[in-house]
PDB file of N, CA and C in Angstrom:
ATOM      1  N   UNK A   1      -6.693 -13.360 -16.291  1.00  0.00           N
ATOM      2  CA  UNK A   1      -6.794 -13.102 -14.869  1.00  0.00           C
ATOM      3  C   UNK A   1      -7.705 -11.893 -14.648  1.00  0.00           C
ATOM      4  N   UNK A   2      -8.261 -11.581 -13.655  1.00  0.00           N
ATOM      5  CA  UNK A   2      -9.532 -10.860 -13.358  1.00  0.00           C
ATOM      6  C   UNK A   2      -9.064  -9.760 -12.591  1.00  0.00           C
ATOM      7  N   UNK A   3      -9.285  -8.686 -13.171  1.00  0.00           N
ATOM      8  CA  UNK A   3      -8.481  -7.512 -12.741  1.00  0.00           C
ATOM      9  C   UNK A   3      -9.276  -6.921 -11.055  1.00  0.00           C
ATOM     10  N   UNK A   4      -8.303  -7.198 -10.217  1.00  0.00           N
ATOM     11  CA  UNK A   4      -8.467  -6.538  -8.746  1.00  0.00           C
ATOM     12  C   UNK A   4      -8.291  -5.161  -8.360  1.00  0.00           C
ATOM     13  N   UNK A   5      -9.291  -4.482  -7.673  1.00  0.00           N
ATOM     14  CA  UNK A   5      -9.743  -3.381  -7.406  1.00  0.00           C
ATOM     15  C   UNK A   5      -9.485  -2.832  -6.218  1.00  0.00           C
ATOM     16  N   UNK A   6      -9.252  -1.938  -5.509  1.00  0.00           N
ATOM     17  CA  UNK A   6      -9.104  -1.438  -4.331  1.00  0.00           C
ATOM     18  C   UNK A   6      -9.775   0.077  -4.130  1.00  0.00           C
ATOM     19  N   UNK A   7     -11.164  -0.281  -3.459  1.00  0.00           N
ATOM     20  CA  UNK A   7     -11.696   0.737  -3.431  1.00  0.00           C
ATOM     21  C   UNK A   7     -11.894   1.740  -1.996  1.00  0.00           C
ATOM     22  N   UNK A   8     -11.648   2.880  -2.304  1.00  0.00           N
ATOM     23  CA  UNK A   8     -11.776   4.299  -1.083  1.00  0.00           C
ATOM     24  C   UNK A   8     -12.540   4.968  -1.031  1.00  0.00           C
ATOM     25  N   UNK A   9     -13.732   4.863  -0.139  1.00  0.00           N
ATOM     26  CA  UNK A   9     -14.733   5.767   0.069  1.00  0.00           C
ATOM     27  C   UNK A   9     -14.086   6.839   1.190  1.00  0.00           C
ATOM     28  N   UNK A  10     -14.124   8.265   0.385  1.00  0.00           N
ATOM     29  CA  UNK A  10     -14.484   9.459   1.122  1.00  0.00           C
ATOM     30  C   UNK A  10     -15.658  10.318   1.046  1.00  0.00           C
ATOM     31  N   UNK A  11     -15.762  10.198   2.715  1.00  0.00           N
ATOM     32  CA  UNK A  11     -16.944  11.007   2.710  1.00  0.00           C
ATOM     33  C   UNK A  11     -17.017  12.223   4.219  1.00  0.00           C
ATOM     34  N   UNK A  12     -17.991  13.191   3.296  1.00  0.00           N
ATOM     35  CA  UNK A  12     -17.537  14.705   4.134  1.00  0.00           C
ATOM     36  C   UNK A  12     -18.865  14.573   5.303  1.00  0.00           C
ATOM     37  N   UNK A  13     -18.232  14.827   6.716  1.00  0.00           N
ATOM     38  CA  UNK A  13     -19.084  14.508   7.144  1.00  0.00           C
ATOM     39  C   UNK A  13     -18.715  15.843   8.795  1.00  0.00           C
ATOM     40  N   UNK A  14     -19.740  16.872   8.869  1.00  0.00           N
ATOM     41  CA  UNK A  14     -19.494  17.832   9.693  1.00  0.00           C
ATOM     42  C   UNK A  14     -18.255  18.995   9.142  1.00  0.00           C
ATOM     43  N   UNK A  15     -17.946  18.924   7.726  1.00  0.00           N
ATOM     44  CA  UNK A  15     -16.745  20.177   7.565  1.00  0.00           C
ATOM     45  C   UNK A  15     -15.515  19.601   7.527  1.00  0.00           C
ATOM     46  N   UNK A  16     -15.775  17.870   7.993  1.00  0.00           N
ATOM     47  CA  UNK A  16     -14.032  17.211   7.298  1.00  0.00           C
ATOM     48  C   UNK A  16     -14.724  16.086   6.715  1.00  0.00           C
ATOM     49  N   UNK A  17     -13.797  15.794   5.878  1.00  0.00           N
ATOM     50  CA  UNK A  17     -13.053  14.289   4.988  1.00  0.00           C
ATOM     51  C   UNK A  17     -12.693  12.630   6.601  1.00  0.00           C
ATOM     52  N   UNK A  18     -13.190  12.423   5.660  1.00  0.00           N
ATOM     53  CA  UNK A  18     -13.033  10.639   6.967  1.00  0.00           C
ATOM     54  C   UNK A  18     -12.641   9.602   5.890  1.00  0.00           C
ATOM     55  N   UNK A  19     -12.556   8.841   5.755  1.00  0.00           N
ATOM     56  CA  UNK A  19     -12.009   7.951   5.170  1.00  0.00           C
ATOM     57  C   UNK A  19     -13.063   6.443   5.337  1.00  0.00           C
ATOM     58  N   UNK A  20     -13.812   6.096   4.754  1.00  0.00           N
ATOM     59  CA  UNK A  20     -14.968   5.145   4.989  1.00  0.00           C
ATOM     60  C   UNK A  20     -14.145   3.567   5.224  1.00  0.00           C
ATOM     61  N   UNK A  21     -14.591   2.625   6.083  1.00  0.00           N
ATOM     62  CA  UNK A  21     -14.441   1.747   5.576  1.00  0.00           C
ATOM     63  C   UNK A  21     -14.705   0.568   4.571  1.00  0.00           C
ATOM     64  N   UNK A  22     -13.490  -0.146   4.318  1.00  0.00           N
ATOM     65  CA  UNK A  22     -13.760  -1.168   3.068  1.00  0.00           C
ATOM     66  C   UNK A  22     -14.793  -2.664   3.676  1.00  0.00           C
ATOM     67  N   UNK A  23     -15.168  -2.976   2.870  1.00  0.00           N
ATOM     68  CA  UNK A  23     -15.868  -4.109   3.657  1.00  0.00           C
ATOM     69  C   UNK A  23     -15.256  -5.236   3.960  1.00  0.00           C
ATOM     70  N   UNK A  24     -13.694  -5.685   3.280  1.00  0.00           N
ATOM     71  CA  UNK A  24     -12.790  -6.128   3.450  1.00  0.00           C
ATOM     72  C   UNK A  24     -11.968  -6.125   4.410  1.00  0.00           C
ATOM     73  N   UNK A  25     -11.840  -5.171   4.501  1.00  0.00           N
ATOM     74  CA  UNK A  25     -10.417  -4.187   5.893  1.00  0.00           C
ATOM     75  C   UNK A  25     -11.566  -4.297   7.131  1.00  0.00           C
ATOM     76  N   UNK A  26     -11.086  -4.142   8.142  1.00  0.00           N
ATOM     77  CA  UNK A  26     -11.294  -3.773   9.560  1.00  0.00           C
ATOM     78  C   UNK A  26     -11.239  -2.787   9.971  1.00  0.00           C
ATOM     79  N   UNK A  27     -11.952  -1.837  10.936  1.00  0.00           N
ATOM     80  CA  UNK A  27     -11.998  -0.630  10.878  1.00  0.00           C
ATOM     81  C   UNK A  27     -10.769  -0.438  11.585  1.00  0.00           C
ATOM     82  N   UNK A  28      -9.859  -1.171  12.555  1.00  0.00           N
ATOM     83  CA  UNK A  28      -8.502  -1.036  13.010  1.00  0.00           C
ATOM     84  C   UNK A  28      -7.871  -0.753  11.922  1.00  0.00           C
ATOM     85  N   UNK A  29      -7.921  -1.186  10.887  1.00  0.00           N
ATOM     86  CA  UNK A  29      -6.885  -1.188   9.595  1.00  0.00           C
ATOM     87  C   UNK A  29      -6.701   0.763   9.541  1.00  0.00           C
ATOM     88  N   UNK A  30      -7.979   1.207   9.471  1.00  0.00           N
ATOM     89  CA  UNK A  30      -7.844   2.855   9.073  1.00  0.00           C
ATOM     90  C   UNK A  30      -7.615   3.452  10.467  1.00  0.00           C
ATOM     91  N   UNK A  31      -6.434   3.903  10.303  1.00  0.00           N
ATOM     92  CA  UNK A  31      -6.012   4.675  12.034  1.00  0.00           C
ATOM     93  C   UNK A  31      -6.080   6.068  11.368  1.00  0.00           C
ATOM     94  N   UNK A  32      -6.357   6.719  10.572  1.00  0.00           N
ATOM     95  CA  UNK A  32      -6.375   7.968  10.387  1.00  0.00           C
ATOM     96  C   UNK A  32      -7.217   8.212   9.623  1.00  0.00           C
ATOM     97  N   UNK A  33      -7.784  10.091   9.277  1.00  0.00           N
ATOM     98  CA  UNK A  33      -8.545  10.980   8.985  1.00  0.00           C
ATOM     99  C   UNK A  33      -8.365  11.376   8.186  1.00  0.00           C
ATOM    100  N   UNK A  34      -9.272  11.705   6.829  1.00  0.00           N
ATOM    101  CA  UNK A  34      -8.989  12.753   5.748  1.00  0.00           C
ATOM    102  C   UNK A  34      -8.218  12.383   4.690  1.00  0.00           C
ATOM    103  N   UNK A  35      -8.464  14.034   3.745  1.00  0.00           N
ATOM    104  CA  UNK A  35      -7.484  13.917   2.236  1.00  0.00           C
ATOM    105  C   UNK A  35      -6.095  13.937   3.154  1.00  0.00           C
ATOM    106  N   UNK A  36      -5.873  14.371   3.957  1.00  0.00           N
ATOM    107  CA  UNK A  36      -4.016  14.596   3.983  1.00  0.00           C
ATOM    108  C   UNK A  36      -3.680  13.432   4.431  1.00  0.00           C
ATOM    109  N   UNK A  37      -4.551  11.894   4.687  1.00  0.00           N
ATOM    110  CA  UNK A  37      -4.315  10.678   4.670  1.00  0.00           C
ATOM    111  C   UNK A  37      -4.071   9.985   3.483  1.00  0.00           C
ATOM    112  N   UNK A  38      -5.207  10.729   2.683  1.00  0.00           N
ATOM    113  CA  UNK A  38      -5.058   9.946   1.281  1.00  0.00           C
ATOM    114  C   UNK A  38      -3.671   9.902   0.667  1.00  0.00           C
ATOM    115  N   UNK A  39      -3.264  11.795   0.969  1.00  0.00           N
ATOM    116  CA  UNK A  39      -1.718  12.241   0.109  1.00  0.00           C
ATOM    117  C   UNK A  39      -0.712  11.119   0.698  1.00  0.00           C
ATOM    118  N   UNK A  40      -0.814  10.927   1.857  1.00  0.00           N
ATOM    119  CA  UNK A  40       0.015  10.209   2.433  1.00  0.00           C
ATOM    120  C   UNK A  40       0.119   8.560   1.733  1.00  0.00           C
ATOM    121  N   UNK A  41      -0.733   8.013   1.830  1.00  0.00           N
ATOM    122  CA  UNK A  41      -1.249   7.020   1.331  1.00  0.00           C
ATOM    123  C   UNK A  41      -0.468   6.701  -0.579  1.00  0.00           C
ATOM    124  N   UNK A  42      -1.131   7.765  -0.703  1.00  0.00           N
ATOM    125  CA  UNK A  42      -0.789   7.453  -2.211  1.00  0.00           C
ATOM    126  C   UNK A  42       0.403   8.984  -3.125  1.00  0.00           C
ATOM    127  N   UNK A  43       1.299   9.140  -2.302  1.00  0.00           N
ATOM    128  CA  UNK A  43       2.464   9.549  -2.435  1.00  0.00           C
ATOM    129  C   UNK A  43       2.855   9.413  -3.967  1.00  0.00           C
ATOM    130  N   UNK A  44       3.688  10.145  -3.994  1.00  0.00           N
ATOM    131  CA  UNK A  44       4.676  10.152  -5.127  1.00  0.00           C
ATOM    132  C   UNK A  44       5.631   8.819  -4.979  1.00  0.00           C
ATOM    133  N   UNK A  45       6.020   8.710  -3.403  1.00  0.00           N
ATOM    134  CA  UNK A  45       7.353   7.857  -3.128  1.00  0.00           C
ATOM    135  C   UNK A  45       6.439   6.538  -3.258  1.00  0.00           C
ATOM    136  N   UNK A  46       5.079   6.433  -2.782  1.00  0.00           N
ATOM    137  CA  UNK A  46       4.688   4.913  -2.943  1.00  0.00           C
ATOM    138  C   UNK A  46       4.086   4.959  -3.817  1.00  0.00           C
ATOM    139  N   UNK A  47       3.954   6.022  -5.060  1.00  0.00           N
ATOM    140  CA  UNK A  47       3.683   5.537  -6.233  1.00  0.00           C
ATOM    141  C   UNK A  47       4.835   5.057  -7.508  1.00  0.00           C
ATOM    142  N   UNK A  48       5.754   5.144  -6.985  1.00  0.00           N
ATOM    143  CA  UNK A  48       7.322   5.021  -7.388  1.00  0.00           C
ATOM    144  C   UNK A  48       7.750   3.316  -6.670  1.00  0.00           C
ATOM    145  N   UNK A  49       7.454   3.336  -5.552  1.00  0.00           N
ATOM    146  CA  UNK A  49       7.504   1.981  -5.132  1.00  0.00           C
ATOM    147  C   UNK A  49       6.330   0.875  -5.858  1.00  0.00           C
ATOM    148  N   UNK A  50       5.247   1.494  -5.720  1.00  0.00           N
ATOM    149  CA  UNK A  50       4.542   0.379  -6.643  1.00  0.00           C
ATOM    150  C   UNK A  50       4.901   0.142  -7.922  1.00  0.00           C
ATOM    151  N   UNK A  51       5.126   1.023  -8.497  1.00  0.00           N
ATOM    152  CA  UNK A  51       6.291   1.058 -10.109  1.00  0.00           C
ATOM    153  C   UNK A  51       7.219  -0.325 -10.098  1.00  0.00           C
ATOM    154  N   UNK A  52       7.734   0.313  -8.832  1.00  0.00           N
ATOM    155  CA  UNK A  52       9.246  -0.582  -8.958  1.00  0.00           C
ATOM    156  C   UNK A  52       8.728  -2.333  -8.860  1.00  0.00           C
ATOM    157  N   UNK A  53       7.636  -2.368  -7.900  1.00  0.00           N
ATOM    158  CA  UNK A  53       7.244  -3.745  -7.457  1.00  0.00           C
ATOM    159  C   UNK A  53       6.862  -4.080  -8.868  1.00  0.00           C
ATOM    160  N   UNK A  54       6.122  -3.711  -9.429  1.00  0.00           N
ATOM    161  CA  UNK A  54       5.283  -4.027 -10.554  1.00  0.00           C
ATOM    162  C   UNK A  54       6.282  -4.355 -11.591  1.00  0.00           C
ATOM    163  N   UNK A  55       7.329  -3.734 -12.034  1.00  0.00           N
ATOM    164  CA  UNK A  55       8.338  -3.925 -13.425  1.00  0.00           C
ATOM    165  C   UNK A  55       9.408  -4.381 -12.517  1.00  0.00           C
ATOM    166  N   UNK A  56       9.979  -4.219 -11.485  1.00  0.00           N
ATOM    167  CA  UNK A  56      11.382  -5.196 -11.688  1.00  0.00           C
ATOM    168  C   UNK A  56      11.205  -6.462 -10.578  1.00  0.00           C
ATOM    169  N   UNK A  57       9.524  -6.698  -9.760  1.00  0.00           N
ATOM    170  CA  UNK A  57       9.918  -7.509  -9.143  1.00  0.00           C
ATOM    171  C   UNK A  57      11.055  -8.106  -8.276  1.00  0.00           C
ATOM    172  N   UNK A  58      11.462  -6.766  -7.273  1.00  0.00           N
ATOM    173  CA  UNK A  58      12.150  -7.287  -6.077  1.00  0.00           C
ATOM    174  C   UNK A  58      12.144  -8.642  -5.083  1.00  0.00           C
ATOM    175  N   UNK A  59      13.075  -9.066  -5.364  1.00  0.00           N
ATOM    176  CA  UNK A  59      12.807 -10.658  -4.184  1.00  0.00           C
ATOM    177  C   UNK A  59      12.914 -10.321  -3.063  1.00  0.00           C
ATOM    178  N   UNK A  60      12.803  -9.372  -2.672  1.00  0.00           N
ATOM    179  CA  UNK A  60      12.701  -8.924  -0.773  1.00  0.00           C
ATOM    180  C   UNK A  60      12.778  -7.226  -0.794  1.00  0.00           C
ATOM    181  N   UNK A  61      12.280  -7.338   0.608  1.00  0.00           N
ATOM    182  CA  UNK A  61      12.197  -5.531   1.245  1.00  0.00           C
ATOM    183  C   UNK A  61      13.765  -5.018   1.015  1.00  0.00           C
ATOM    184  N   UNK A  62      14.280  -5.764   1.313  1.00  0.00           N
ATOM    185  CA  UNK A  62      15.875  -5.396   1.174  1.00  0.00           C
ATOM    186  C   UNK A  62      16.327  -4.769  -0.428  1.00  0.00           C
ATOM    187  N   UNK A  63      15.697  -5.873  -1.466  1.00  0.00           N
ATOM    188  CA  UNK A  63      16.447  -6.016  -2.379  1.00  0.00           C
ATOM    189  C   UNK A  63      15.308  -4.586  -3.021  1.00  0.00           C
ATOM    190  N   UNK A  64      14.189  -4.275  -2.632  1.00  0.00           N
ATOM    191  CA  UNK A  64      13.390  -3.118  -2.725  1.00  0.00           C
ATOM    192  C   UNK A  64      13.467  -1.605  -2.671  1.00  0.00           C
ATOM    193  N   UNK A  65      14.354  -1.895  -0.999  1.00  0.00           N
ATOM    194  CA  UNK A  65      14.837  -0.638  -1.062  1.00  0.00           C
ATOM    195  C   UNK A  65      16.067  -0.039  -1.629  1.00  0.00           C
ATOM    196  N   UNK A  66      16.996  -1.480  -1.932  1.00  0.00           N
ATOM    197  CA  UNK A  66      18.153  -1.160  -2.957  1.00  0.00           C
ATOM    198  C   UNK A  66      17.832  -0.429  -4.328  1.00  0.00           C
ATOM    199  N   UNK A  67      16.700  -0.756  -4.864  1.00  0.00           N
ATOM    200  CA  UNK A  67      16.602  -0.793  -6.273  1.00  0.00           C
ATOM    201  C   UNK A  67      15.899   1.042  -5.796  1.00  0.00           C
ATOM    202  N   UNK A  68      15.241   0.932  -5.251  1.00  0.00           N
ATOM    203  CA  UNK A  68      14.826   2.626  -5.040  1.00  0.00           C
ATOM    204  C   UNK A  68      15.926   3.466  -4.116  1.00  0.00           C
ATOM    205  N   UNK A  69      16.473   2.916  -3.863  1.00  0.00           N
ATOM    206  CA  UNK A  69      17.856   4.002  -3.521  1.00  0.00           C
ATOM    207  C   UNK A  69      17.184   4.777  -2.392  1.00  0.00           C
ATOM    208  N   UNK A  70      16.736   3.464  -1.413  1.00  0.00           N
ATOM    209  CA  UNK A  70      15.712   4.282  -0.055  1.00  0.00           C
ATOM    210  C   UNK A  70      16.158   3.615   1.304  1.00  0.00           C
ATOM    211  N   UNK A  71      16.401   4.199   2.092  1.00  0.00           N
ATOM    212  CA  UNK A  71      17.021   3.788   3.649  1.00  0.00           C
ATOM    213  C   UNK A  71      15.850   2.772   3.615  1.00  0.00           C
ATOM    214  N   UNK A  72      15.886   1.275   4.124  1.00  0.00           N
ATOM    215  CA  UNK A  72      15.549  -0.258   4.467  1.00  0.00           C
ATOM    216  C   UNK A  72      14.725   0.082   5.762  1.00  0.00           C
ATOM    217  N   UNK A  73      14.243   1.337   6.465  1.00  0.00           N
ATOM    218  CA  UNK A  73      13.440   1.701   7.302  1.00  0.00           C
ATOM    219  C   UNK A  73      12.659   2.497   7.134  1.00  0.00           C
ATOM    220  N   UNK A  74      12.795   3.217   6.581  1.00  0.00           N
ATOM    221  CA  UNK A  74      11.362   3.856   5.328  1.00  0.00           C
ATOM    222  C   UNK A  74      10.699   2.819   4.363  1.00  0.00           C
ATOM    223  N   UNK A  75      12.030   2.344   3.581  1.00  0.00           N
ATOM    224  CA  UNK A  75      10.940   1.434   2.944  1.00  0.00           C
ATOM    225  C   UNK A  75      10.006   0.522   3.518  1.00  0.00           C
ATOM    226  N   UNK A  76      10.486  -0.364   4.800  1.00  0.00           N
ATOM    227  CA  UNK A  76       9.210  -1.172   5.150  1.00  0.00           C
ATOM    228  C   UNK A  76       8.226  -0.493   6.177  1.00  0.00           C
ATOM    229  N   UNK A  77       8.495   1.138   6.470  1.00  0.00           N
ATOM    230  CA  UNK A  77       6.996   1.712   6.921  1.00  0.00           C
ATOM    231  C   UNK A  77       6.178   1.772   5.776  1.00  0.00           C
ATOM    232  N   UNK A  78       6.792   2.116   4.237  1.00  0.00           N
ATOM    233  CA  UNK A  78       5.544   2.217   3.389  1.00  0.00           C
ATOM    234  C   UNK A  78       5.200   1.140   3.320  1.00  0.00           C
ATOM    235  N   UNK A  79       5.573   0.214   2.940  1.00  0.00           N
ATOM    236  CA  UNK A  79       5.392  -1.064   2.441  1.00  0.00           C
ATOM    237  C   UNK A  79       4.202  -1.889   3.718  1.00  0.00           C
ATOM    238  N   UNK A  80       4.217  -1.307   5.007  1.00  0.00           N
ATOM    239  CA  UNK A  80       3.274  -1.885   5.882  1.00  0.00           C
ATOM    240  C   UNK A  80       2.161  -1.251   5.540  1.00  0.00           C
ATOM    241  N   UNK A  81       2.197   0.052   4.959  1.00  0.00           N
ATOM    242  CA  UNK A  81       0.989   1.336   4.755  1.00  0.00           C
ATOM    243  C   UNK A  81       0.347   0.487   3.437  1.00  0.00           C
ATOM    244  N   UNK A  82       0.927   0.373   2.759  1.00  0.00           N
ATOM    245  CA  UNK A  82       0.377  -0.399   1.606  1.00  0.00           C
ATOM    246  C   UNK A  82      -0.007  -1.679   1.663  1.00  0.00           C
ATOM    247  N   UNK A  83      -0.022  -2.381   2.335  1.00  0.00           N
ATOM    248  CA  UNK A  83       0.097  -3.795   2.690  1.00  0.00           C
ATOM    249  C   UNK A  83      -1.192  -3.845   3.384  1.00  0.00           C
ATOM    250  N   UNK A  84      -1.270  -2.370   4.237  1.00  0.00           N
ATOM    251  CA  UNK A  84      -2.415  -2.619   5.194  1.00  0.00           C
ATOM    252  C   UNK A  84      -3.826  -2.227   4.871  1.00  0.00           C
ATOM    253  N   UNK A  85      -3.552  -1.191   3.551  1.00  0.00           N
ATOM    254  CA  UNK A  85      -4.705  -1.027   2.545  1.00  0.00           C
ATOM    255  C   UNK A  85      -4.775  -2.468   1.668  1.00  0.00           C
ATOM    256  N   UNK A  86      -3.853  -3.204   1.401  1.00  0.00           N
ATOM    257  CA  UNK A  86      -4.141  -4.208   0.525  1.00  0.00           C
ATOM    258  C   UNK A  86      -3.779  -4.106  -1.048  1.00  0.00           C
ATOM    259  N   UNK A  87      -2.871  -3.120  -0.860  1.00  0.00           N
ATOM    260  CA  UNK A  87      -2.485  -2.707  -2.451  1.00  0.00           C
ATOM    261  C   UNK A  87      -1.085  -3.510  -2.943  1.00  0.00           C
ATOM    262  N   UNK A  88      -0.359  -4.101  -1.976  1.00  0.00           N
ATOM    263  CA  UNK A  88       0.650  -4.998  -1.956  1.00  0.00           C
ATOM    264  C   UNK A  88       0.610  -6.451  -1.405  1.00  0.00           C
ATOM    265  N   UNK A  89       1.003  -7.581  -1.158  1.00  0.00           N
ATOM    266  CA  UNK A  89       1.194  -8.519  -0.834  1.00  0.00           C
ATOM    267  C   UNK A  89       2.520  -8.491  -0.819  1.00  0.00           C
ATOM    268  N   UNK A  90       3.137  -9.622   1.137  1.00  0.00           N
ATOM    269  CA  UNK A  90       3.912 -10.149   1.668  1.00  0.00           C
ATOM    270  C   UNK A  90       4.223 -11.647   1.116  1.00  0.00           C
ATOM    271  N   UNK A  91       4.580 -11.826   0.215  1.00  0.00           N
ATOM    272  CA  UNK A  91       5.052 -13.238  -0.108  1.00  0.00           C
ATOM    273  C   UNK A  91       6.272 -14.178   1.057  1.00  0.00           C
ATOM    274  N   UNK A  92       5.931 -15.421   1.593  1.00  0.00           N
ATOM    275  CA  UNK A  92       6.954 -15.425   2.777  1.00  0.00           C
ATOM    276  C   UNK A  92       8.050 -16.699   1.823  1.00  0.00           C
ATOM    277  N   UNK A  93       9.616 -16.526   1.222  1.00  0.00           N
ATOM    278  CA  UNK A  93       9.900 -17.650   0.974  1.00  0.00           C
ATOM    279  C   UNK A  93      11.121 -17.522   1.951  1.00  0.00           C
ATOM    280  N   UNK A  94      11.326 -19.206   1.779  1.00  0.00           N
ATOM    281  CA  UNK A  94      12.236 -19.163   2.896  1.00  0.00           C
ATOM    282  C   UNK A  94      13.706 -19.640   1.884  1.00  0.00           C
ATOM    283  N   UNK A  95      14.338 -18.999   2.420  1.00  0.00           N
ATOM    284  CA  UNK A  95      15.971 -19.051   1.661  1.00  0.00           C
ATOM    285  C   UNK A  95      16.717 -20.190   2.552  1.00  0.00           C
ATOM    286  N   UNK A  96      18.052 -20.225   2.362  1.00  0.00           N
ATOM    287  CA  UNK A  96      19.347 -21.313   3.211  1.00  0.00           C
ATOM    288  C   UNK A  96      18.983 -20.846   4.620  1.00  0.00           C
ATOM    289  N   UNK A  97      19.011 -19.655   5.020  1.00  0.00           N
ATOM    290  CA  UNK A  97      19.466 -19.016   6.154  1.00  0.00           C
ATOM    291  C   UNK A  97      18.098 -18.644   6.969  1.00  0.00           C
ATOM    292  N   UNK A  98      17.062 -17.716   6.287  1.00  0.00           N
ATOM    293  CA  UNK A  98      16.245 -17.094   7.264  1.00  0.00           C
ATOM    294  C   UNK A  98      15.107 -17.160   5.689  1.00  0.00           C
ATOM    295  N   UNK A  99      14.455 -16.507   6.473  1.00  0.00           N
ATOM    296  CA  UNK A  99      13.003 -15.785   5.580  1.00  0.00           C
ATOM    297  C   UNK A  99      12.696 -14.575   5.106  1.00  0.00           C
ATOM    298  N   UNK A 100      12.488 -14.286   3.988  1.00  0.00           N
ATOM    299  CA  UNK A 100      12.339 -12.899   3.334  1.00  0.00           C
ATOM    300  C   UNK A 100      10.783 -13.110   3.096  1.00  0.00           C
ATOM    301  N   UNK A 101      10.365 -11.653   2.923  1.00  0.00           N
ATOM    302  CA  UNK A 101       9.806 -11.036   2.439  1.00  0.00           C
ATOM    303  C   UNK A 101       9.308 -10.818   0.550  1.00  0.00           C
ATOM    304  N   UNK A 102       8.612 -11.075   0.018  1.00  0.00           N
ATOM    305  CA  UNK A 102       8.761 -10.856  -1.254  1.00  0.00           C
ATOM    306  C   UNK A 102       7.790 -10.154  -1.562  1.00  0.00           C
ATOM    307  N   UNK A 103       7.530  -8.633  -1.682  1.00  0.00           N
ATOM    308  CA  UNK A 103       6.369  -7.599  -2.037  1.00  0.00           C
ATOM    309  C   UNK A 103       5.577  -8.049  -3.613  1.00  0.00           C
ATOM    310  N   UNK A 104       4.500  -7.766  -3.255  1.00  0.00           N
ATOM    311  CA  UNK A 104       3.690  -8.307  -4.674  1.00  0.00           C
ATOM    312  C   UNK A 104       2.819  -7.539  -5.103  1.00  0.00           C
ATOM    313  N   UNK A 105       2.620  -6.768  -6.169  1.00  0.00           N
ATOM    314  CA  UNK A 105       1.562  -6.114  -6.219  1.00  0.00           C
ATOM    315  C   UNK A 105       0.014  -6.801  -6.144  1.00  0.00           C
ATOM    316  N   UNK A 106      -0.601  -6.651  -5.481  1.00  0.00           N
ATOM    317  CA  UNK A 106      -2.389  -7.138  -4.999  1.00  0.00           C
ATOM    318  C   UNK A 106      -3.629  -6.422  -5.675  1.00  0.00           C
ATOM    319  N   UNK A 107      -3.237  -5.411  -6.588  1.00  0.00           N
ATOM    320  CA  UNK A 107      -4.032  -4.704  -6.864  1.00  0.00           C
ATOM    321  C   UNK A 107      -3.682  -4.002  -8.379  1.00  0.00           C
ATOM    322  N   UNK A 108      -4.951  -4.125  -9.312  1.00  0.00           N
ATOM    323  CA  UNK A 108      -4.770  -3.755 -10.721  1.00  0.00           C
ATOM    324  C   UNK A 108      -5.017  -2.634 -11.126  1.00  0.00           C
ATOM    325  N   UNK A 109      -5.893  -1.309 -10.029  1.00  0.00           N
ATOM    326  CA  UNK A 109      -6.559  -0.370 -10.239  1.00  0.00           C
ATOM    327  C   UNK A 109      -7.166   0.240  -8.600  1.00  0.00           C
ATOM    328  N   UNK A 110      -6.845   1.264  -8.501  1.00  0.00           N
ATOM    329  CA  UNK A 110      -7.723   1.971  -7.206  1.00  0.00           C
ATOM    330  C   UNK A 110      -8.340   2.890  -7.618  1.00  0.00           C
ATOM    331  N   UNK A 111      -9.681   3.097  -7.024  1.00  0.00           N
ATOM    332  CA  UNK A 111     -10.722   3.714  -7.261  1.00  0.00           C
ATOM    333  C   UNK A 111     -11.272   4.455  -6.140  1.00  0.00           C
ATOM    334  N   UNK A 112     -10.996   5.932  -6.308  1.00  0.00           N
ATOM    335  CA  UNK A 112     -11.235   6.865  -5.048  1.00  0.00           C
ATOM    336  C   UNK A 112     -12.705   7.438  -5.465  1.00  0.00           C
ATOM    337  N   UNK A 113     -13.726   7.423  -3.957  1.00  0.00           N
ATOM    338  CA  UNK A 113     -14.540   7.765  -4.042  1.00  0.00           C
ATOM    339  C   UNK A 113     -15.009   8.509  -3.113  1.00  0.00           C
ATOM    340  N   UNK A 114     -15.514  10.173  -3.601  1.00  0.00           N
ATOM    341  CA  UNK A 114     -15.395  11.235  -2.552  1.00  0.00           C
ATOM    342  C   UNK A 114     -17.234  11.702  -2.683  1.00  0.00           C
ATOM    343  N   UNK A 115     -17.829  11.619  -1.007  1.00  0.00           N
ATOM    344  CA  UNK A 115     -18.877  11.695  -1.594  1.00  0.00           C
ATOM    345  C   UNK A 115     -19.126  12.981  -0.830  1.00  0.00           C
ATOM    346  N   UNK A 116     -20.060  13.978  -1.049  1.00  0.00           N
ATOM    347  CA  UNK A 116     -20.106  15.455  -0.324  1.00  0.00           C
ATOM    348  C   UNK A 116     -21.015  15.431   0.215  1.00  0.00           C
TER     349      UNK A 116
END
């Protein structure tokens, strides 16, 4: 399988950091400015969540935020933050009752690029 990339252009432009767009994404996709987007972005807590997606394969947001021991309303704000860079996938299956969610990792490697 062909290893998928997710790439971030930063670039300094007047004395701040902007966040470029992907040619993929839509410029709606980036609602915010700068490195203190990036921190946000790529956290400790959603680098711990991508962990978790990646080795134990959660069958839903639910069963996600169980396994990280994280209030079920935090977890699916990150999980939209990530989703909306493209570093996760929404799998939709449908169970007896309703429809879940199944998080997927989308991405093999991110590649930050800061240009001055």
């Amino acid at each position: 399988m062909a290893s998928k990339t997710r790439e971030i252009t930063i670039k300094e432009s007047k004395g701040i950091f902007n966040l470029i767009k992907d040619k993929q994404i839509s410029k709606s996709d980036y609602n915010f400015e700068g490195l203190s987007a990036l921190r946000q972005l790529l956290n400790n807590e959603k680098a711990r969540m991508l962990h978790v997606i990646k080795t134990q394969e959660p069958k839903s947001i639910y069963d996600l935020a169980k396994k990280l021991k994280r209030n079920f309303k935090s977890v699916v704000e990150d999980i939209k933050l990530l989703e909306r860079f493209g570093f996760i996938e929404l799998i939709k299956e449908k169970t007896k009752k309703r429809v879940r969610h199944k998080p997927e990792i989308a991405v093999d490697e991110i590649v930050i690029r800061v240009s001055v």
